[in-house]
Every structure is written in structure tokens, then in C-alpha cells.
Protein backbone atom coordinates (compact mmCIF):
# COMPACT_ATOMS: atom_id res chain seq x y z
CA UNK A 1 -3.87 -6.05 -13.52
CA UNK A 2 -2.18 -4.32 -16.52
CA UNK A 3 -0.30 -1.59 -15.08
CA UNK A 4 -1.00 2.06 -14.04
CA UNK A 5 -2.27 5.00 -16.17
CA UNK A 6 0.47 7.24 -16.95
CA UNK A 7 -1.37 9.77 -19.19
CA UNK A 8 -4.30 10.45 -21.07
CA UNK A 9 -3.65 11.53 -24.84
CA UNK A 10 -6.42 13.54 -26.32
CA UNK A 11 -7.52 14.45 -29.85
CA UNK A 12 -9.76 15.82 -32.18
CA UNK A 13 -11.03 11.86 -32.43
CA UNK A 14 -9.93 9.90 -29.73
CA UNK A 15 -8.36 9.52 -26.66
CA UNK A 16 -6.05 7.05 -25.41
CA UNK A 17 -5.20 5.81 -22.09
CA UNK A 18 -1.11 5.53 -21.68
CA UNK A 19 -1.02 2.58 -19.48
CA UNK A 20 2.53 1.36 -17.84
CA UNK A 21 3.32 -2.37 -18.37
CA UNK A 22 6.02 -3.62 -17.16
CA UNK A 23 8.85 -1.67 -18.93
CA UNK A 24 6.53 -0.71 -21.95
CA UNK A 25 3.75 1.74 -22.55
CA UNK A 26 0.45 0.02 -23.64
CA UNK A 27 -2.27 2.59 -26.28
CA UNK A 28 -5.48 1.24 -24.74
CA UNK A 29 -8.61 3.23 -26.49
CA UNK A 30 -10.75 5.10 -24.48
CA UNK A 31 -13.68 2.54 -25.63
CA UNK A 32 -12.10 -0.10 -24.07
CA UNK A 33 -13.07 1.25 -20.51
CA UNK A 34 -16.06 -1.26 -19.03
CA UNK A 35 -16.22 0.65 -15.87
CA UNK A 36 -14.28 3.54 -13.53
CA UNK A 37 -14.15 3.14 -10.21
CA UNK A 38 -12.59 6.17 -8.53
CA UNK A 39 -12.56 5.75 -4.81
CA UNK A 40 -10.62 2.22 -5.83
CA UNK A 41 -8.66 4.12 -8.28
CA UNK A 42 -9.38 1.61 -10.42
CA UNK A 43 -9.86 1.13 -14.51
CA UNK A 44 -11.31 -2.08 -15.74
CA UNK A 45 -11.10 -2.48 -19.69
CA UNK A 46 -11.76 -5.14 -22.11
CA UNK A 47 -9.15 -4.70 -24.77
CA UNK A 48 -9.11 -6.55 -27.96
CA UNK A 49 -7.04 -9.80 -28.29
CA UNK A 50 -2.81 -9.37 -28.98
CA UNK A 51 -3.70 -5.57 -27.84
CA UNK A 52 -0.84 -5.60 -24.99
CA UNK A 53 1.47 -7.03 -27.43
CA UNK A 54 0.42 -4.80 -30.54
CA UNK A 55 1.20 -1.21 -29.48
CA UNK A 56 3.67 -0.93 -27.12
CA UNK A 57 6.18 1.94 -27.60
């Protein structure tokens, strides 16, 4: 488990999931979703490699 979804950011050309990781914020891209599950509340994703390291804020 990453973290949990603080906001989603949404533009003209993407949108990003703001996902809370430890003390960070982690950009995951909306493509990176495999699969919602909301009665679990749940987001699976299969981010690139380095991607938790790359763009935190």
C-alpha cells in the first residue's frame, strides 16, 4: 500500500491522483489506475519504476 488519495488534480490533459506517502505527496497519472474498487475504497495502480521517488513534492 502506497498511501491514501488526497486529491485529484484535473486539466485540460490529464489528471493526477495526489497520493499521501509517508510525509510526501506522490503525482501518480490517472493511467496508472489497473482497477477501482469502491466498496473497498481501494485504488490499485501500476506506476512506472523510481515513480515514488521521482515526483514527490
Amino acid at each position: 500500500m502506497w498511501g491514501t488519495l488526497e486529491n485529484i488534480r484535473v486539466s485540460s490533459l490529464n489528471i493526477i491522483l495526489e497520493i499521501k506517502y509517508k510525509n510526501d505527496i506522490v503525482y501518480v497519472p490517472f493511467n496508472d489506475i489497473i482497477k477501482i474498487n469502491k466498496k473497498e475504497k481501494l485504488i490499485v495502480i501500476d506506476p512506472s519504476e523510481g515513480l515514488k521517488d521521482l515526483n514527490k513534492r
